[in-house]
N, C-alpha and C. Protein backbone atom coordinates (compact mmCIF):
# COMPACT_ATOMS: atom_id res chain seq x y z
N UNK A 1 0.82 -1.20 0.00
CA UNK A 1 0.00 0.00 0.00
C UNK A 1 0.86 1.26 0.00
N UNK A 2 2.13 1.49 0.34
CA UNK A 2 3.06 2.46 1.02
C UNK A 2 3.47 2.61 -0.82
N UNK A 3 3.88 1.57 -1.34
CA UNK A 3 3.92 1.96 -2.39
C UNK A 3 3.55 2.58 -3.66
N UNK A 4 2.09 2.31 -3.32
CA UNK A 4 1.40 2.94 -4.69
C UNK A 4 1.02 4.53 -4.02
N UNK A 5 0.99 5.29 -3.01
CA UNK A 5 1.29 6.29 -2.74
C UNK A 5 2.38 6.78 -2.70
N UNK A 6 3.61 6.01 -2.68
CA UNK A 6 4.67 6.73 -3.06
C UNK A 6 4.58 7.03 -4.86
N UNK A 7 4.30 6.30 -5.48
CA UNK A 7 4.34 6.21 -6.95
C UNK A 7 3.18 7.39 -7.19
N UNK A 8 2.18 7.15 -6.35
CA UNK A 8 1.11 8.17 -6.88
C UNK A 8 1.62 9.60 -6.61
N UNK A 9 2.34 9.74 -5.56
CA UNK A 9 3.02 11.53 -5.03
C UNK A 9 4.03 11.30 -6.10
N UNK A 10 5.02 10.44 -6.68
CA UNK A 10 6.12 10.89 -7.64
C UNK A 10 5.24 11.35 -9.57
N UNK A 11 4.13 10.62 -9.31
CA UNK A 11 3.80 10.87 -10.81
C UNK A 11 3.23 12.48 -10.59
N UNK A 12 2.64 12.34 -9.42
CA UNK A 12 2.27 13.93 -8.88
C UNK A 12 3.31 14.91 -9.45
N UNK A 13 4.06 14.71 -8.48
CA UNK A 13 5.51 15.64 -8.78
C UNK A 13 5.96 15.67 -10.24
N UNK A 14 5.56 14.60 -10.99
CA UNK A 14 6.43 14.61 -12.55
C UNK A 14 5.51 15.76 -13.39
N UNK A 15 4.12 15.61 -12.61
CA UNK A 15 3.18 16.56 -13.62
C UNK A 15 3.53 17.80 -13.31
N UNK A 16 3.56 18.21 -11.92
CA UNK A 16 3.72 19.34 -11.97
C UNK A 16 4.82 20.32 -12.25
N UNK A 17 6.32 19.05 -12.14
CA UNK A 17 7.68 19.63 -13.00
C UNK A 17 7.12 19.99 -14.67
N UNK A 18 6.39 19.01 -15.21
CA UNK A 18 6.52 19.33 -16.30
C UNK A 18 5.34 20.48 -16.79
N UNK A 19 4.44 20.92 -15.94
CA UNK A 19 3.63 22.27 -16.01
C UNK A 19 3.83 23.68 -16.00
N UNK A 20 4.97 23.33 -14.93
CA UNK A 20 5.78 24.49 -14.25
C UNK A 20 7.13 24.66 -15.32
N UNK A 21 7.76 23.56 -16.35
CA UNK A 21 8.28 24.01 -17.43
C UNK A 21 7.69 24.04 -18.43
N UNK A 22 5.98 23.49 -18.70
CA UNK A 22 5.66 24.45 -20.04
C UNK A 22 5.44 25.84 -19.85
N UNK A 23 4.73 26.01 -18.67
CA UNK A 23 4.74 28.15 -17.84
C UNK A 23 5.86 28.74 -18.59
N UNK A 24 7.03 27.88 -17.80
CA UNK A 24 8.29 29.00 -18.17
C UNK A 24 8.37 29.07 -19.82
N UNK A 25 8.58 27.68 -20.59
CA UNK A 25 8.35 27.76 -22.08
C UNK A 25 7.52 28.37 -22.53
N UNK A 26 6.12 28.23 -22.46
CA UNK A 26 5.27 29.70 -23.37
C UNK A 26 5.54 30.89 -22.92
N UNK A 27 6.55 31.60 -21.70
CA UNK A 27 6.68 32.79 -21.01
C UNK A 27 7.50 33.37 -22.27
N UNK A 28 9.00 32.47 -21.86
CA UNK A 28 10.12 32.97 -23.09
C UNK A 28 9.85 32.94 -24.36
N UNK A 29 8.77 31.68 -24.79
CA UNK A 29 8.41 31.85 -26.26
C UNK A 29 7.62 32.95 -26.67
N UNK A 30 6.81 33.80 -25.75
CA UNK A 30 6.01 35.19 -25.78
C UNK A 30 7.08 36.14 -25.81
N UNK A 31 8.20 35.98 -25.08
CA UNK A 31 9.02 37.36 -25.12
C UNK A 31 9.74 37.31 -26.60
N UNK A 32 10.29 35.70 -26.98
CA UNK A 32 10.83 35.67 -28.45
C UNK A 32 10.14 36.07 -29.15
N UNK A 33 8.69 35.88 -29.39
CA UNK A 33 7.66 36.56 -30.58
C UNK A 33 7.58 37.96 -30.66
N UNK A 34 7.51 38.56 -28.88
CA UNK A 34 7.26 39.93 -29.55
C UNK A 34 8.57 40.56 -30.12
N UNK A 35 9.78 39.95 -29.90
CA UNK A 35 11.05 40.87 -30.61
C UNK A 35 11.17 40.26 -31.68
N UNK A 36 10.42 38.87 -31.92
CA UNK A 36 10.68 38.49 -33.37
C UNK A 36 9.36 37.93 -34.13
N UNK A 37 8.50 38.93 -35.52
CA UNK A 37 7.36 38.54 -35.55
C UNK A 37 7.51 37.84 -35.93
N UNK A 38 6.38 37.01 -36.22
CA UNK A 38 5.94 35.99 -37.24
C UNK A 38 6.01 34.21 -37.01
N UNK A 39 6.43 33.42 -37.57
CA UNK A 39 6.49 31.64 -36.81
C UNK A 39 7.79 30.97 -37.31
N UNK A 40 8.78 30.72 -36.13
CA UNK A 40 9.34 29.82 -36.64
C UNK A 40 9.34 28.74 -37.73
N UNK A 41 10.54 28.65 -38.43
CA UNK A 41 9.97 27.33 -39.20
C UNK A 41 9.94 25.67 -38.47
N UNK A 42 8.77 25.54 -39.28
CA UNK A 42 8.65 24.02 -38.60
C UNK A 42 7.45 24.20 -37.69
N UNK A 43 7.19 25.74 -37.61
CA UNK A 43 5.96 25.40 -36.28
C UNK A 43 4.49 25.10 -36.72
N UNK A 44 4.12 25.37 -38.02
CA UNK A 44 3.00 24.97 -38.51
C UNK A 44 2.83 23.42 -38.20
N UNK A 45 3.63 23.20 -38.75
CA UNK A 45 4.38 21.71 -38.78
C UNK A 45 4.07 20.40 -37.46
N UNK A 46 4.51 21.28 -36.69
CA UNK A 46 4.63 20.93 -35.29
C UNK A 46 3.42 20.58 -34.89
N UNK A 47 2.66 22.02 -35.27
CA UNK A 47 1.05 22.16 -34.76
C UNK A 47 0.13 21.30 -35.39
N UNK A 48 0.42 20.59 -37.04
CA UNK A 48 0.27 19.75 -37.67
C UNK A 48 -0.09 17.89 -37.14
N UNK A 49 1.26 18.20 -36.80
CA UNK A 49 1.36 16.74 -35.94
C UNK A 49 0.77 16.25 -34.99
N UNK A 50 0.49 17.69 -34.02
CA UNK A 50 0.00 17.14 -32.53
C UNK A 50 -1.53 16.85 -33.05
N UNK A 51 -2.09 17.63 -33.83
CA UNK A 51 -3.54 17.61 -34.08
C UNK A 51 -3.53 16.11 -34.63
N UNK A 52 -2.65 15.97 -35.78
CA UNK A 52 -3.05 14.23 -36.50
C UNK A 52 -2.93 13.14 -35.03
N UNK A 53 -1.96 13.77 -34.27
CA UNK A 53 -1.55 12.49 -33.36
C UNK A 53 -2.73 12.68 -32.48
N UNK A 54 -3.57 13.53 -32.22
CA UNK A 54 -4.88 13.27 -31.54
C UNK A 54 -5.56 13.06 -32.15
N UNK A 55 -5.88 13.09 -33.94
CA UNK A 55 -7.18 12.34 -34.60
C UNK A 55 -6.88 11.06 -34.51
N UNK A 56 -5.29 10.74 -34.38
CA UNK A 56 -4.90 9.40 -34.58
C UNK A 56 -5.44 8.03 -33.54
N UNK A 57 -5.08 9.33 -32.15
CA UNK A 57 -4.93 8.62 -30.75
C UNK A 57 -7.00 7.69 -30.42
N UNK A 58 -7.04 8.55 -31.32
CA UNK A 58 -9.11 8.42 -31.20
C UNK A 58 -9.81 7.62 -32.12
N UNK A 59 -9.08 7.60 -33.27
CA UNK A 59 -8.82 6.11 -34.56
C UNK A 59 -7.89 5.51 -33.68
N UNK A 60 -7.35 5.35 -33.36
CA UNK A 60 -6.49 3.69 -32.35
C UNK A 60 -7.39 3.20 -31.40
N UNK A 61 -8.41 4.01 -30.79
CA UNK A 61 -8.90 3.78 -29.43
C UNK A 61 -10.19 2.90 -30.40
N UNK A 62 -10.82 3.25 -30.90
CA UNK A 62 -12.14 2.67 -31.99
C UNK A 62 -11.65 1.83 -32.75
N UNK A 63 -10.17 1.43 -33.17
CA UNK A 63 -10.47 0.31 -33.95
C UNK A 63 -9.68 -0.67 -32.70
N UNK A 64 -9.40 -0.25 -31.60
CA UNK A 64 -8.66 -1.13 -30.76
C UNK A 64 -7.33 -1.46 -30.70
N UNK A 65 -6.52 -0.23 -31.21
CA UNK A 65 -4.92 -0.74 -31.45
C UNK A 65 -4.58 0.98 -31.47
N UNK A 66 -4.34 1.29 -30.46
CA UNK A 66 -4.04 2.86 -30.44
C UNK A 66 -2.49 2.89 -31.07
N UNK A 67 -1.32 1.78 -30.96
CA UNK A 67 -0.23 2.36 -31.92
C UNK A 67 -0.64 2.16 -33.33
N UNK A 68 -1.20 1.51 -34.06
CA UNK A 68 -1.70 2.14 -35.16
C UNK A 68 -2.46 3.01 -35.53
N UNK A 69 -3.38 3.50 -34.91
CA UNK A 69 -3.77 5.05 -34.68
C UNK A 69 -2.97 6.14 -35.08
N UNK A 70 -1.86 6.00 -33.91
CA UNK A 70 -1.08 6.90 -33.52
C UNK A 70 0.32 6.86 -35.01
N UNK A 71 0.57 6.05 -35.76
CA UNK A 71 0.98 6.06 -36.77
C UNK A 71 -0.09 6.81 -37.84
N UNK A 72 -1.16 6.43 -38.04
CA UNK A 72 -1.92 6.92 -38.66
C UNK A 72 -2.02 8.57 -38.91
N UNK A 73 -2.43 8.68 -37.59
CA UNK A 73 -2.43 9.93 -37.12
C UNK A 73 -0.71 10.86 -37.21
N UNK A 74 0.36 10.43 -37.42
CA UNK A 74 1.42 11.11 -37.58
C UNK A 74 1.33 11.53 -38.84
N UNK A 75 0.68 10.31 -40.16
CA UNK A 75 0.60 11.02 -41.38
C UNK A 75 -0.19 11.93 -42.08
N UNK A 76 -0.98 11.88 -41.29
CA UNK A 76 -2.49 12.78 -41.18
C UNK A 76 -1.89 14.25 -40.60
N UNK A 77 -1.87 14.35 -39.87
CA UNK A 77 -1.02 15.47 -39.12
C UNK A 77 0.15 16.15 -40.04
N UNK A 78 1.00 15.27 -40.72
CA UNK A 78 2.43 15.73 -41.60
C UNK A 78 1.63 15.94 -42.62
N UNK A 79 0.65 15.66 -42.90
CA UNK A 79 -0.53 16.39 -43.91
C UNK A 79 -0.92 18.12 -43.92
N UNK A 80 -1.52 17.75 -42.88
CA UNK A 80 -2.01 18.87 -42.13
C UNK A 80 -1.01 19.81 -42.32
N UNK A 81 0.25 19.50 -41.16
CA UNK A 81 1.11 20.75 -40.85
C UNK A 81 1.98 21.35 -42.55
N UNK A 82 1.73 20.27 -42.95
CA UNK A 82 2.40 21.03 -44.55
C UNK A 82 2.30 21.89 -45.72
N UNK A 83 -0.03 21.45 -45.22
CA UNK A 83 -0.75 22.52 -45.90
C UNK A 83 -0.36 23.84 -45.40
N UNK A 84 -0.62 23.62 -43.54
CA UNK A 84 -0.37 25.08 -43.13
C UNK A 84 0.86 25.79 -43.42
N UNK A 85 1.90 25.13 -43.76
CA UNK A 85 3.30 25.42 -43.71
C UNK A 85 3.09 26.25 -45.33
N UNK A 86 2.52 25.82 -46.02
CA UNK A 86 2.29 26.73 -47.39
C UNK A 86 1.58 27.54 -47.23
N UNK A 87 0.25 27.01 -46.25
CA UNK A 87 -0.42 28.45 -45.93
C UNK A 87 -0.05 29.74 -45.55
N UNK A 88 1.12 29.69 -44.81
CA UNK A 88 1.52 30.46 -43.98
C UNK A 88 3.08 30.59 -44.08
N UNK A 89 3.76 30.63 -45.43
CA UNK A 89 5.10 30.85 -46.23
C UNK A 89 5.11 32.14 -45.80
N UNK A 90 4.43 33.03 -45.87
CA UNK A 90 4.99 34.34 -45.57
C UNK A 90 4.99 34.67 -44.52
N UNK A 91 4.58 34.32 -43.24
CA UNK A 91 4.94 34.57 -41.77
C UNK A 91 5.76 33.89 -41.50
N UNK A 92 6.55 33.03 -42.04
CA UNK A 92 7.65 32.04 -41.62
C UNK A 92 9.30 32.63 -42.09
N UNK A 93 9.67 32.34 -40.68
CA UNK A 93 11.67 33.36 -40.47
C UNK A 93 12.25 32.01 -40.01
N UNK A 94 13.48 32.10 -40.00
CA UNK A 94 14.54 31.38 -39.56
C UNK A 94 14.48 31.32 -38.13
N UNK A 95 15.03 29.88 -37.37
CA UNK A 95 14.90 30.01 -35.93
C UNK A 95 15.62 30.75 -35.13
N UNK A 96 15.46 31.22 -34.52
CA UNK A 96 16.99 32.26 -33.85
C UNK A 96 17.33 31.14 -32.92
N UNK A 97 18.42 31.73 -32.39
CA UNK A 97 19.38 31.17 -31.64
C UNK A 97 18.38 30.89 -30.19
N UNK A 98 18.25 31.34 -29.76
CA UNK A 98 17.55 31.70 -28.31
C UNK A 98 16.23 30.61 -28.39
N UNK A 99 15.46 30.58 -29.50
CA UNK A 99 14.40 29.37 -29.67
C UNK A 99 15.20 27.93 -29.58
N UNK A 100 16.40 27.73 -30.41
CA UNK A 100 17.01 26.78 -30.36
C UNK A 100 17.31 26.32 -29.19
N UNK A 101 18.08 27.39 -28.48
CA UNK A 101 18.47 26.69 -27.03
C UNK A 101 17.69 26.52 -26.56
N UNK A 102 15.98 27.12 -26.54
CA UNK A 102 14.78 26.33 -25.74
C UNK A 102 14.20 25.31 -26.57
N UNK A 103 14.88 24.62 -27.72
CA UNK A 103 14.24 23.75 -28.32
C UNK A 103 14.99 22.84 -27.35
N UNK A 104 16.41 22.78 -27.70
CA UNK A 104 17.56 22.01 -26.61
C UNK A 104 17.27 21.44 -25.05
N UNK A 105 16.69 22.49 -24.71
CA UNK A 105 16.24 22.40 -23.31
C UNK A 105 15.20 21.71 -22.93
N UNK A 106 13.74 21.62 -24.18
CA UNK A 106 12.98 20.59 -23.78
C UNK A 106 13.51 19.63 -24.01
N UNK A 107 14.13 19.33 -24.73
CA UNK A 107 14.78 18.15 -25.64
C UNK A 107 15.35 17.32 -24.17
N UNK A 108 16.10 17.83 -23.55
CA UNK A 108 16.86 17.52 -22.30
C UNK A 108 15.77 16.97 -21.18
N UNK A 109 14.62 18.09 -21.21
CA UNK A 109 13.97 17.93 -19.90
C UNK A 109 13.01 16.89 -20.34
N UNK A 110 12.31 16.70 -21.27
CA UNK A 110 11.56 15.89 -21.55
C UNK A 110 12.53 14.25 -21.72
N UNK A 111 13.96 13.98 -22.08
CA UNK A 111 14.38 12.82 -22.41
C UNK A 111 14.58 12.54 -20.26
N UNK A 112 14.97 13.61 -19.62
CA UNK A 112 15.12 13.42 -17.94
C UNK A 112 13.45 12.88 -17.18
N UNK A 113 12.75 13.39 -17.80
CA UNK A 113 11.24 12.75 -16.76
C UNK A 113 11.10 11.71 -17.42
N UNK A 114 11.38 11.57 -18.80
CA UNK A 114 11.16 9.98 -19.60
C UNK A 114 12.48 8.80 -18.62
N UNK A 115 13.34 8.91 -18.02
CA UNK A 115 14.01 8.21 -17.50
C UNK A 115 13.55 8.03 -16.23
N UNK A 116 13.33 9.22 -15.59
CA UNK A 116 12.51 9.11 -14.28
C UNK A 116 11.68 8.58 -14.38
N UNK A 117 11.10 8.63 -15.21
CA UNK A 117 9.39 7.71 -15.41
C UNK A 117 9.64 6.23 -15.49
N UNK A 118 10.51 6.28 -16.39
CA UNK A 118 10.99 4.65 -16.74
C UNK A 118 11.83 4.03 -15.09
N UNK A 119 12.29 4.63 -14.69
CA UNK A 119 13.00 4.08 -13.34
C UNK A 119 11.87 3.85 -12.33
N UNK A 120 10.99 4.86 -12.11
CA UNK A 120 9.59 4.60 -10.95
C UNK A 120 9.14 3.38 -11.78
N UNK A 121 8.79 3.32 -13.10
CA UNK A 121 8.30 1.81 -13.36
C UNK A 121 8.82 0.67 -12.95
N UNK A 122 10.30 0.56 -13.16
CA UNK A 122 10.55 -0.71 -13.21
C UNK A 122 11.11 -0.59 -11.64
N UNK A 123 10.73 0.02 -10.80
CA UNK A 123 10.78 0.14 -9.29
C UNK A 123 9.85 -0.86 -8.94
N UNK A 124 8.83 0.20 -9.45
CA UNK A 124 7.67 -0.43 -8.67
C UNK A 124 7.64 -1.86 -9.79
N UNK A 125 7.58 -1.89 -10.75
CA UNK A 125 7.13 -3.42 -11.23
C UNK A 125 7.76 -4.59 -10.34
N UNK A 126 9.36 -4.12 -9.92
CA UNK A 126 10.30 -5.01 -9.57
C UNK A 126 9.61 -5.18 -7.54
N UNK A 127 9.70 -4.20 -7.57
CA UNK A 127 9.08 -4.13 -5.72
C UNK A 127 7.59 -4.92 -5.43
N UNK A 128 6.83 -4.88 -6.95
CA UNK A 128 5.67 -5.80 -6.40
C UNK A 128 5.68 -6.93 -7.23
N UNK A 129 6.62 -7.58 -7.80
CA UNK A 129 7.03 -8.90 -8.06
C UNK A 129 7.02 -9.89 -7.06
């Protein structure tokens, strides 16, 4: 019992690390926009994907196999974000430097709670073996 409340306060804690760094990420990405107009490239793109990977995630759940969904849904999405990416050729600049290093930074923080996550699993899988 001691355990699945410890696991339940650490997944706690993982959500709210990772809330408290999207805050700070849309903060700095608001200060990058207003000194630099318009959309990175790739962000149509981006915005593309997440949408297919949620039409996808909802086709996986209805036919009963959410990783094929979720494939589905990546090409659906790289659909999507490519129209917009033509849609929207003329609001699109080069990434600056400063986006990069916060691309870097999720890159980091998101591969660190994916290890943490993976270690509380095979904790607990191994502890209630």
């Amino acid at each position: 019992m001691n355990s699945w409340i410890l696991v339940v306060g650490l997944i706690i804690i993982m959500i709210l690390a990772a809330g408290i760094f999207a805050i700070i990420k849309a903060t700095k990405m608001a200060e990058i926009r207003k000194k630099h107009p318009g959309y990175p490239k790739g962000y149509w793109m981006n915005k593309g994907v997440g949408v297919g990977i949620a039409i996808g995630t909802g086709l996986g759940v209805a036919m009963k196999n959410i990783a094929i969904g979720v494939a589905i849904g990546v090409a659906i999405g790289a659909a999507i974000g490519t129209s917009w990416e033509k849609k929207h050729k003329d609001e699109i600049r080069p990434i600056t430097e400063e986006e990069a290093a916060l691309q870097r930074q999720t890159r980091l923080f998101t591969a660190g709670l994916l290890i943490v996550g993976i270690i509380v699993f095979l904790v607990v899988y191994f502890a209630t073996k």
